[in-house]
Every structure is written in C-alpha cells, then in structure tokens.
Protein backbone atom coordinates (compact mmCIF):
# COMPACT_ATOMS: atom_id res chain seq x y z
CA UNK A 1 0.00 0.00 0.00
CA UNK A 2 1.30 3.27 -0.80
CA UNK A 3 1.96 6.05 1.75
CA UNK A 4 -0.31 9.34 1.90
CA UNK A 5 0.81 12.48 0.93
CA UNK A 6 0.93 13.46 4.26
CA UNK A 7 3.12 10.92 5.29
CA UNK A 8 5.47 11.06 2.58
CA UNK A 9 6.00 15.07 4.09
CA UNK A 10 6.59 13.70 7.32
CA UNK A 11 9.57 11.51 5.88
CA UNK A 12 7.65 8.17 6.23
CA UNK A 13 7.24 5.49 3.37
CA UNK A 14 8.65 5.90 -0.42
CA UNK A 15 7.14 7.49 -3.09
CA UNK A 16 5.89 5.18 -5.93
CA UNK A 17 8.19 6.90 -8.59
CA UNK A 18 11.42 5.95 -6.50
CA UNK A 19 9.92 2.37 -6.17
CA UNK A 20 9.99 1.78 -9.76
CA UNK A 21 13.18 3.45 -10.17
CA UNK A 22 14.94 1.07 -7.44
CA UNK A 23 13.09 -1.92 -9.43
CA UNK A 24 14.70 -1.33 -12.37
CA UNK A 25 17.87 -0.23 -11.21
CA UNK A 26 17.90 -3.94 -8.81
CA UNK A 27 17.04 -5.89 -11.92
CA UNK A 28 19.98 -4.45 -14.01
CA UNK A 29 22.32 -5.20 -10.81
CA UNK A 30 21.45 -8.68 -10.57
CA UNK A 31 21.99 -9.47 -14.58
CA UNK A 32 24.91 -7.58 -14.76
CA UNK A 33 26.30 -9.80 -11.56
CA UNK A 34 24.94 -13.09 -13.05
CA UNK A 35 26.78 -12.35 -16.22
CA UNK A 36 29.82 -11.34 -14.70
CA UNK A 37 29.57 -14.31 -12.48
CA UNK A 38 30.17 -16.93 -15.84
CA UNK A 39 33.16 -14.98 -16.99
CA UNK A 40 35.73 -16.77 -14.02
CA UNK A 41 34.55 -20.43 -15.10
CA UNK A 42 34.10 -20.00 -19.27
CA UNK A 43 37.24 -21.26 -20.90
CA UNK A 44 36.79 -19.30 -24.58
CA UNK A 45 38.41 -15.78 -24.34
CA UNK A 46 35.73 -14.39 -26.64
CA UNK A 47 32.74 -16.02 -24.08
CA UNK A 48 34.45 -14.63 -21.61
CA UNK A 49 34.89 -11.28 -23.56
CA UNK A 50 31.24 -11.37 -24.29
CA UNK A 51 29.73 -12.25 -21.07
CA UNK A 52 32.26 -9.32 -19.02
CA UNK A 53 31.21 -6.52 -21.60
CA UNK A 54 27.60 -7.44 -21.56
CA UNK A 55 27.86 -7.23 -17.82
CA UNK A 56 29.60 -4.13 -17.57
CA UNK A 57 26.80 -2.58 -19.45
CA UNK A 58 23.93 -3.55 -17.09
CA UNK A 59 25.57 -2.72 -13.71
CA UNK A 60 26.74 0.79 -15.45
CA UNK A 61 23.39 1.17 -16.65
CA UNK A 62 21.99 -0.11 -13.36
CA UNK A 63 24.32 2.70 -11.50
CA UNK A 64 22.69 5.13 -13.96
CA UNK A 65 19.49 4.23 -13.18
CA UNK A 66 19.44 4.51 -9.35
CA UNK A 67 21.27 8.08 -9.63
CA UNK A 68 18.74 9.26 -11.84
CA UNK A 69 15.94 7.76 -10.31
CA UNK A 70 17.86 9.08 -6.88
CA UNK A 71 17.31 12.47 -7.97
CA UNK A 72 13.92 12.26 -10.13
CA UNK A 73 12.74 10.85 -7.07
CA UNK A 74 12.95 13.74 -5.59
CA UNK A 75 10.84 15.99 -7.76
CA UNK A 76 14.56 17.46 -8.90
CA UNK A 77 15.34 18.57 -12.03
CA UNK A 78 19.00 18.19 -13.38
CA UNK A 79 21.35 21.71 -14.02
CA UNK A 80 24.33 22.35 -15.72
CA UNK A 81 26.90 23.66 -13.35
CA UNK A 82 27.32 22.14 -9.61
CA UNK A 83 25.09 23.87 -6.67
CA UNK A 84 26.54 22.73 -3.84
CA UNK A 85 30.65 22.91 -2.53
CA UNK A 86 31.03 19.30 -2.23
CA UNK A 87 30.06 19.14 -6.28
CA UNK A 88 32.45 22.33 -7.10
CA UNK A 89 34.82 20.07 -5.03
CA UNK A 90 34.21 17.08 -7.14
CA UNK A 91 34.81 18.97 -10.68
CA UNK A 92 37.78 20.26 -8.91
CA UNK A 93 39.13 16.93 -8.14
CA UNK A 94 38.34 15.28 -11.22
CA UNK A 95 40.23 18.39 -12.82
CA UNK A 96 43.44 17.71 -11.04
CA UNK A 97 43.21 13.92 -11.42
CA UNK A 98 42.90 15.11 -15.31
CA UNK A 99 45.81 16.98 -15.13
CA UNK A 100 47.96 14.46 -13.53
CA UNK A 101 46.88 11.99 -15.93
CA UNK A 102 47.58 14.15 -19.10
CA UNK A 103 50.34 16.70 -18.71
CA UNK A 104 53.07 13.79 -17.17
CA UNK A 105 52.75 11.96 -20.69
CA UNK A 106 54.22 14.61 -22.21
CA UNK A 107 57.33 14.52 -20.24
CA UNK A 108 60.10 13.17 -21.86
CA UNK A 109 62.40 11.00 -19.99
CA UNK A 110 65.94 9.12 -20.30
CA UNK A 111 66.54 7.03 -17.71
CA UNK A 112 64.25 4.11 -16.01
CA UNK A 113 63.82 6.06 -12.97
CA UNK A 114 62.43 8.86 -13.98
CA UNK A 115 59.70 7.01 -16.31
CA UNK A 116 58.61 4.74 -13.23
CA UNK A 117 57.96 8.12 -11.40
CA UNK A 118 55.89 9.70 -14.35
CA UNK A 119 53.85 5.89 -14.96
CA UNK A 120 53.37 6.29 -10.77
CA UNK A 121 52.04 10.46 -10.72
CA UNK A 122 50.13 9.03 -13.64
CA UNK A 123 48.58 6.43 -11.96
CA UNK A 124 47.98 8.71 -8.71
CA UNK A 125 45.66 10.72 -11.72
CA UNK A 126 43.70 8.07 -11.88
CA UNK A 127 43.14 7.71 -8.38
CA UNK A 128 42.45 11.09 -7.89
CA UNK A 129 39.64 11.22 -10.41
CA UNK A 130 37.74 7.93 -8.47
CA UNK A 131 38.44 10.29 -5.80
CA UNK A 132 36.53 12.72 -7.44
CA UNK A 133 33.51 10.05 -8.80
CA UNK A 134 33.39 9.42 -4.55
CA UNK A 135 33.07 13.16 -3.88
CA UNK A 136 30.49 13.39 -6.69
CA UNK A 137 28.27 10.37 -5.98
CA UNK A 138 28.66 11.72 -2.48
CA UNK A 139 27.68 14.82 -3.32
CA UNK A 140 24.23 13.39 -5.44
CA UNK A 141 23.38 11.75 -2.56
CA UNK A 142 23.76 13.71 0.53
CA UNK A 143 23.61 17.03 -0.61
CA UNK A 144 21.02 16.84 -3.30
CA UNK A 145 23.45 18.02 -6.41
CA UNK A 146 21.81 17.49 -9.88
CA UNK A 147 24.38 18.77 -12.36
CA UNK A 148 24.65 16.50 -15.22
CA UNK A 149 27.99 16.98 -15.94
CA UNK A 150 29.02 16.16 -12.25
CA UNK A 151 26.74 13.44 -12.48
CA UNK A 152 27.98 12.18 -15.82
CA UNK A 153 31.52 12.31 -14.87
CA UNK A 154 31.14 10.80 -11.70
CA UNK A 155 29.05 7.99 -12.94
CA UNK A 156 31.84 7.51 -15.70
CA UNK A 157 34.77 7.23 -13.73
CA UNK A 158 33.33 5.47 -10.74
CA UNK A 159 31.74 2.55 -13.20
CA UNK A 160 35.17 2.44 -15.38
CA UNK A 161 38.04 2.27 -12.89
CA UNK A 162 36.15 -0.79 -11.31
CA UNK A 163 35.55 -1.76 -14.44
CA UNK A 164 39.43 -2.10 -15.33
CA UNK A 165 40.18 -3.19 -11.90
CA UNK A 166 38.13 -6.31 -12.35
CA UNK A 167 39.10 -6.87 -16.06
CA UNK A 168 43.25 -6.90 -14.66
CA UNK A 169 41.57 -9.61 -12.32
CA UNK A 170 40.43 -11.36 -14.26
CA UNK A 171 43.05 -11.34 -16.78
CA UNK A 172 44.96 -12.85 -14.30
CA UNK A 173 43.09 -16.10 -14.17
C-alpha cells in the first residue's frame, strides 16, 4: 500500500516513482552480476569477452538508473553547473586527477627512474579522479546536487576504474 501524501511530508514510506526506479535499477544489478559471475569459469576468451562486456553494461546502466531515479525521485530537475561545494569540489578533483593523468605523458624521460615516477604520478591521476567520482556520488546523494555533468563524470569514472580493476583480475586467471 502506498503512503499518503501526508506521510510522505513527514519523511515516512517511499514514493511510488522511487519504487519503480529502485526496481529497475535492482534488476539491471542482478543481470549484470549473473553475467559477470560466468566470466571466471568460461574457458573461450571471446565467451568470456562477451559475457564481461555485456555485464559491464547492465551494472553501469543499473548505477545510472538509481542516480537518476535518486534524484527524479525527488521531484529534482538536473542543471548544468554544480550547486553545492562538495560538487564544485568534485569537478575540482576530477580536474586535477585530469591533469595528472595528461600533462606527465608529455614529459620526456631518459633514464628508467624517472619514467617509473611519471607511470606512478600518472597512476595517482587516476586515483584522484575515483576520488573525485566518490566526492560526486557523495555529493548526489547527501547534498542533493543534480548537475549532469558532475553526475555524468562521476558515474563515468566510478563505473570504469572498477571496471578495469576487475578486467586486470580477471586477466589474471
């Protein structure tokens, strides 16, 4: 039975809208999970292939789902800049992870040392910019941003550095 109006103002019960939203996002969790599941038993590399991607998609799609049903929920409309610090922090965060990430590749270096230590503030960029997905989901969820592009980014990063994470585990099997 669905709460009252009334109810719903007093912080009691979900609203309908964010029901179906959490439906759909729960469904796309548990068949990306059941086909990621296959991919550490299948012995063909391209079954394997197959079964990962098409798993990726529905758990990235089932991330997308809950944040926008998080903040559609809400009776929140998306805008294009952030509203709140903790977003301005995000875009500020991804932007430095960016700029580790970019400008050290275009260092050039001559001994073995000095490339380890531009692979490593490289790979620090990276970690930075999950960073940033963290503050961003963070700040989607706790303080009620709705920029897109926050959004967008944060969903991006925070779905792909798992993403390759699992893949290098994989890999190893």
């Amino acid at each position: 039975m669905d709460a009252s109006p009334t109810n719903l103002a007093a912080g009691q019960g979900v609203p309908p809208r964010r029901r179906a939203w959490r439906r759909v996002s729960a469904v796309l969790a548990v068949v990306g999970a059941a086909l990621v599941v296959p991919v550490f038993f299948l012995g063909s590399d391209e079954l394997r292939g197959l079964f990962y991607y098409l798993g990726f998609v529905a758990l990235g799609l089932a991330l997308v789902v809950a944040v926008m049903g998080w903040v559609w929920g809400r009776g929140r409309s998306f805008t294009f800049l952030p509203c709140t610090r903790w977003g301005w922090s995000a875009l500020g965060t991804f932007g430095l992870g960016l700029v580790l990430t970019i400008v050290p590749s275009y260092v050039q270096t001559t001994t073995v040392a000095a490339g380890n230590a531009v692979n490593s503030v490289i790979r620090l960029g990276f970690l930075v910019m999950f960073l940033a997905s963290v503050f961003g989901l963070w700040s989607v969820r706790s303080r009620a941003e709705r920029s897109l592009g926050l959004v967008a980014l944060a969903l991006a990063v925070g779905v792909v550095v798992p993403y390759f994470l699992l893949a290098a585990v994989i890999e190893a099997h």
